[in-house]
Protein backbone atom coordinates (compact mmCIF):
# COMPACT_ATOMS: atom_id res chain seq x y z
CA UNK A 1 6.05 9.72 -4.64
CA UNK A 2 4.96 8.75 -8.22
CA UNK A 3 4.47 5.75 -9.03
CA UNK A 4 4.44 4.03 -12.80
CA UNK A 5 1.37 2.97 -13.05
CA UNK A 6 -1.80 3.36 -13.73
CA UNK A 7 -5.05 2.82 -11.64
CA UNK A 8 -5.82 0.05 -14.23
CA UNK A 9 -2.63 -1.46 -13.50
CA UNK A 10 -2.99 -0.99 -9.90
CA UNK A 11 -6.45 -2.86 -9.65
CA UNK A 12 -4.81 -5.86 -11.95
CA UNK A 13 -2.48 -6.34 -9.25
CA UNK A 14 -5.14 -7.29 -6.17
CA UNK A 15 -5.46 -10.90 -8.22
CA UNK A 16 -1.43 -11.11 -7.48
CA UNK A 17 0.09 -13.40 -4.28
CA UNK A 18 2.36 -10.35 -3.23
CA UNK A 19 1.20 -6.85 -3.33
CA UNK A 20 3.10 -4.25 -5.45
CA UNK A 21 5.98 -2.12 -4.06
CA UNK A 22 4.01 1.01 -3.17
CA UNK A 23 3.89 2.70 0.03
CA UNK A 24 1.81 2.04 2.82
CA UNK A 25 -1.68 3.84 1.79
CA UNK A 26 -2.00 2.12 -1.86
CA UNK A 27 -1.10 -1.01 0.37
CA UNK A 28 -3.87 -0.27 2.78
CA UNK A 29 -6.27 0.41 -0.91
CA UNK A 30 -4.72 -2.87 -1.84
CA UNK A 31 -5.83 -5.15 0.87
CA UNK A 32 -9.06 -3.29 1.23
CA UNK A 33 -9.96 -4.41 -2.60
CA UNK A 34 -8.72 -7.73 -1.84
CA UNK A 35 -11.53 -8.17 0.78
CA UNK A 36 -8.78 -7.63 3.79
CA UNK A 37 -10.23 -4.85 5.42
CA UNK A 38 -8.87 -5.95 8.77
CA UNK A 39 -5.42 -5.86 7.59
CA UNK A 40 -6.28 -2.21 5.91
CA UNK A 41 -7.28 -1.13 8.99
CA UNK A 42 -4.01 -1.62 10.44
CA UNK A 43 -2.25 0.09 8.00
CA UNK A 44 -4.16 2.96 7.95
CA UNK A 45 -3.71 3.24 11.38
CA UNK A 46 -0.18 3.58 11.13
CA UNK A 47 0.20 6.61 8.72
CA UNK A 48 -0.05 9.30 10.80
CA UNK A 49 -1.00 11.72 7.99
CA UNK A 50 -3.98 13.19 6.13
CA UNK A 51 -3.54 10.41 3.93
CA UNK A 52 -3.94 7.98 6.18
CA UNK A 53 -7.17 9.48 7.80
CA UNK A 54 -8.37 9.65 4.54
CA UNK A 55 -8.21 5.88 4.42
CA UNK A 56 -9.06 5.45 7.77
CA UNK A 57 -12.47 7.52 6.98
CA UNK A 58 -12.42 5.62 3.81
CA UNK A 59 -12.36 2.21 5.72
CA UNK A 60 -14.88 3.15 8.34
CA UNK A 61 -17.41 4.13 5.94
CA UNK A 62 -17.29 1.03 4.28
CA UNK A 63 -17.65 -0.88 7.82
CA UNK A 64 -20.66 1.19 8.01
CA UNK A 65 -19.45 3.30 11.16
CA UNK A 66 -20.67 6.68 9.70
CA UNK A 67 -19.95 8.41 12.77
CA UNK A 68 -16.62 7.38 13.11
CA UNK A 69 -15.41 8.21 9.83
CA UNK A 70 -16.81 11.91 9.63
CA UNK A 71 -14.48 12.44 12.52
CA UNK A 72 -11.42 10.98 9.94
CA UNK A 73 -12.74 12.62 7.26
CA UNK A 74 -12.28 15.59 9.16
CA UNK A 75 -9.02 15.38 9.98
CA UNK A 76 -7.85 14.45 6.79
CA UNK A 77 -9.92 17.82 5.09
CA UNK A 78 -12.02 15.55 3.00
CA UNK A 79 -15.65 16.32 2.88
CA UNK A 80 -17.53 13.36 3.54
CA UNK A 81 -18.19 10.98 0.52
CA UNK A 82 -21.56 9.91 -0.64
CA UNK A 83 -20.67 8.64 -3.82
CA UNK A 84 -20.20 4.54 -3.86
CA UNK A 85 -17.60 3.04 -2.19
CA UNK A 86 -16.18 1.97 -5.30
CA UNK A 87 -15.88 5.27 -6.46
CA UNK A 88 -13.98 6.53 -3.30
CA UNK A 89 -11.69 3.90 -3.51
CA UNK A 90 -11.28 4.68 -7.10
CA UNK A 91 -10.46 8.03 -6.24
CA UNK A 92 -8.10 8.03 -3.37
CA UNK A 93 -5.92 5.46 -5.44
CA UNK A 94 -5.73 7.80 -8.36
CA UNK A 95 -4.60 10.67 -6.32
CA UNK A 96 -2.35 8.33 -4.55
CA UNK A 97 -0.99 7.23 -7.69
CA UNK A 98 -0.72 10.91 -9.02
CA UNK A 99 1.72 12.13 -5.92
């Protein structure tokens, strides 16, 4: 699903009271930037998809939990990141965004 807009446009929504109509992994990227990782956490966990390991792996790095998210990494068919988080982030949105 594309969306219209940009990654920009996606970030300058996190200051919003609602999140944007996307679908449930740029919400998951959503509440993560907002400092909701909890909340992203569920969501990942309910998209039983690549995607949503990819997130999931995403979420667990940030947590610190290395071990845990090699094992999503893996099953989304993502090597394991070592840039910074930010740049992860940065990059699963745009791709998300792209679709």
């Amino acid at each position: 699903m594309m969306y219209a807009m940009t990654l920009d446009e996606f970030r300058a929504t996190q200051s919003a009271d609602r999140p944007p109509e996307v679908g449930l992994p740029l919400l998951a990227l959503w509440h993560d930037a907002r400092g909701e990782w909890d909340k992203a956490h569920s969501i990942a966990q309910d998209i039983a998809d690549r995607t949503g390991a990819w997130i999931h792996a995403y979420l667990h790095r940030k947590e610190g939990d290395l071990g845990n998210a090699q094992y999503w990494y893996r099953l989304a068919q993502q090597p394991t990141a070592t840039d910074s988080l930010e740049q992860e982030w940065a990059r699963i949105a745009a791709t998300l965004l792209e679709e």
